[in-house]
Protein backbone atom coordinates (compact mmCIF):
# COMPACT_ATOMS: atom_id res chain seq x y z
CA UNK A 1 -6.14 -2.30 14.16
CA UNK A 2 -3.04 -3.67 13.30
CA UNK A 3 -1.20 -3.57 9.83
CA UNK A 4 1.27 -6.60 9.08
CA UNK A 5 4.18 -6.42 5.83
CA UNK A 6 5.35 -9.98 4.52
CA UNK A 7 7.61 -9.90 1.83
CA UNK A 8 8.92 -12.16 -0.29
CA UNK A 9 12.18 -10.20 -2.22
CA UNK A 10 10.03 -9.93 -5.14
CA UNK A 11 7.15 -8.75 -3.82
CA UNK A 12 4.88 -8.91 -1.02
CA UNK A 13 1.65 -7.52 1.07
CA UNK A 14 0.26 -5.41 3.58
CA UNK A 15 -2.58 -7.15 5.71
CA UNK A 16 -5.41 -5.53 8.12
CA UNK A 17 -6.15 -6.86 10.59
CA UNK A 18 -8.66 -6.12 13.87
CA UNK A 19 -9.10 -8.14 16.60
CA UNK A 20 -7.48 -11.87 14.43
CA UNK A 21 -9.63 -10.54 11.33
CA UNK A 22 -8.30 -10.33 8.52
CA UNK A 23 -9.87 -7.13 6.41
CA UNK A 24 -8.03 -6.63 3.70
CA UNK A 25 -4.46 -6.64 1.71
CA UNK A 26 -2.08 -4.29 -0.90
CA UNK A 27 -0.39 -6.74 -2.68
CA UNK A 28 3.19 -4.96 -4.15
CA UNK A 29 6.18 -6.28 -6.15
CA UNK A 30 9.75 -5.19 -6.76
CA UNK A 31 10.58 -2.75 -9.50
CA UNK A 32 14.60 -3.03 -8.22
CA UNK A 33 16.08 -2.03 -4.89
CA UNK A 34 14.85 1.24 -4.61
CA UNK A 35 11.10 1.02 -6.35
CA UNK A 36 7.50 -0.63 -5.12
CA UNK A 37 4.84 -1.46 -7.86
CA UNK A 38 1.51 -1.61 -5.74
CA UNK A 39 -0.38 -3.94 -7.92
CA UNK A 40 -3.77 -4.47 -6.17
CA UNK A 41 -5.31 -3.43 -3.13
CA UNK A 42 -8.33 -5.55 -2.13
CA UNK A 43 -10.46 -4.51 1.59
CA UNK A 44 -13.05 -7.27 1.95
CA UNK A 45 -16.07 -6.40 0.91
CA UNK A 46 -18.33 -6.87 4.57
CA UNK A 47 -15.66 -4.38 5.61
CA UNK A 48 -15.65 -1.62 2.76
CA UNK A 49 -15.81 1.91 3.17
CA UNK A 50 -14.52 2.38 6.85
CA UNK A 51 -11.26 3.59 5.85
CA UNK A 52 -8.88 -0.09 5.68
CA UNK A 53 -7.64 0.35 1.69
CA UNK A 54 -6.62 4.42 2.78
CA UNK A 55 -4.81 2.83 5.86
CA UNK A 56 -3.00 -0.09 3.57
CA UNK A 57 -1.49 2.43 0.88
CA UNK A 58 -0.91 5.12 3.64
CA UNK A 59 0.93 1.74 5.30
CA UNK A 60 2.65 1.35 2.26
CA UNK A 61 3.93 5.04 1.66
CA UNK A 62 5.30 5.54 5.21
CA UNK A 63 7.13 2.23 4.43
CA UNK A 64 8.81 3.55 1.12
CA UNK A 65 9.06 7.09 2.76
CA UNK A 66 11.09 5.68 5.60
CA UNK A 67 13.79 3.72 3.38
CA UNK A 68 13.53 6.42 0.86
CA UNK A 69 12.13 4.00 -2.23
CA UNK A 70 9.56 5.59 -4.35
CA UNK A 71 6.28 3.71 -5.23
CA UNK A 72 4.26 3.50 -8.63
CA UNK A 73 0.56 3.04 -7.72
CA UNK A 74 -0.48 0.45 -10.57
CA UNK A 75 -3.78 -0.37 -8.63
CA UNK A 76 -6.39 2.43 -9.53
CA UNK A 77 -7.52 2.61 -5.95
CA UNK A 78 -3.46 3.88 -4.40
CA UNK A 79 -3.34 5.85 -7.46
CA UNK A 80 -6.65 7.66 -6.16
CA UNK A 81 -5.28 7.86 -2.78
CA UNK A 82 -2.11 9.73 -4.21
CA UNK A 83 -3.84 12.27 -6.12
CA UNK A 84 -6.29 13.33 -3.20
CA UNK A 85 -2.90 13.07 -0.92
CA UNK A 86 -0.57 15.25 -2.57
CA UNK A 87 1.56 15.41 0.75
CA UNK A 88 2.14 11.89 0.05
CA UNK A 89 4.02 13.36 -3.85
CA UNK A 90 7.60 12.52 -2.21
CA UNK A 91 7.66 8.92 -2.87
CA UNK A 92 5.84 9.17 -5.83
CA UNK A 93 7.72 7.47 -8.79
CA UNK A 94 8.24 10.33 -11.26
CA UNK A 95 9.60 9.22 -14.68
């Protein structure tokens, strides 16, 4: 399982991928230098429910933790994720 980020300077994605296929993507944009809007995240559906759309938005928060940018989860399935993982609060966008 691989996870691949292509971004644009406005926004961008995170793609899953096994074996060549493509499973899934988070799509994000830029809120500023220093914030990440995840707008949608979308797992294919012959590929649901084995875990891909935790693994994109866990992709995405090791990515913000690591250049310390905080995220606001638009999408209702990353803002799911970041209630159930509260140890994921630190790059949580808090107003």
């Amino acid at each position: 399982m691989t996870i691949r980020q292509d971004d644009t300077g406005t926004g961008g994605f995170f793609t899953i991928e096994d074996d060549g296929v493509e499973k899934g993507k988070l799509y994000y944009s830029w809120a500023g230098v220093h914030t990440l809007i995840i707008n949608h995240t979308e797992v294919y559906p012959e590929f649901e429910h084995h875990g891909h759309g935790q693994m994109l938005v866990e992709a995405a928060m090791k990515f913000a933790r690591g250049r310390n940018i905080k995220i606001v989860p638009r999408c209702s399935f990353a803002k799911a994720m970041f209630k159930e993982h509260k140890e994921w609060g630190d790059v949580l966008f808090q107003p």
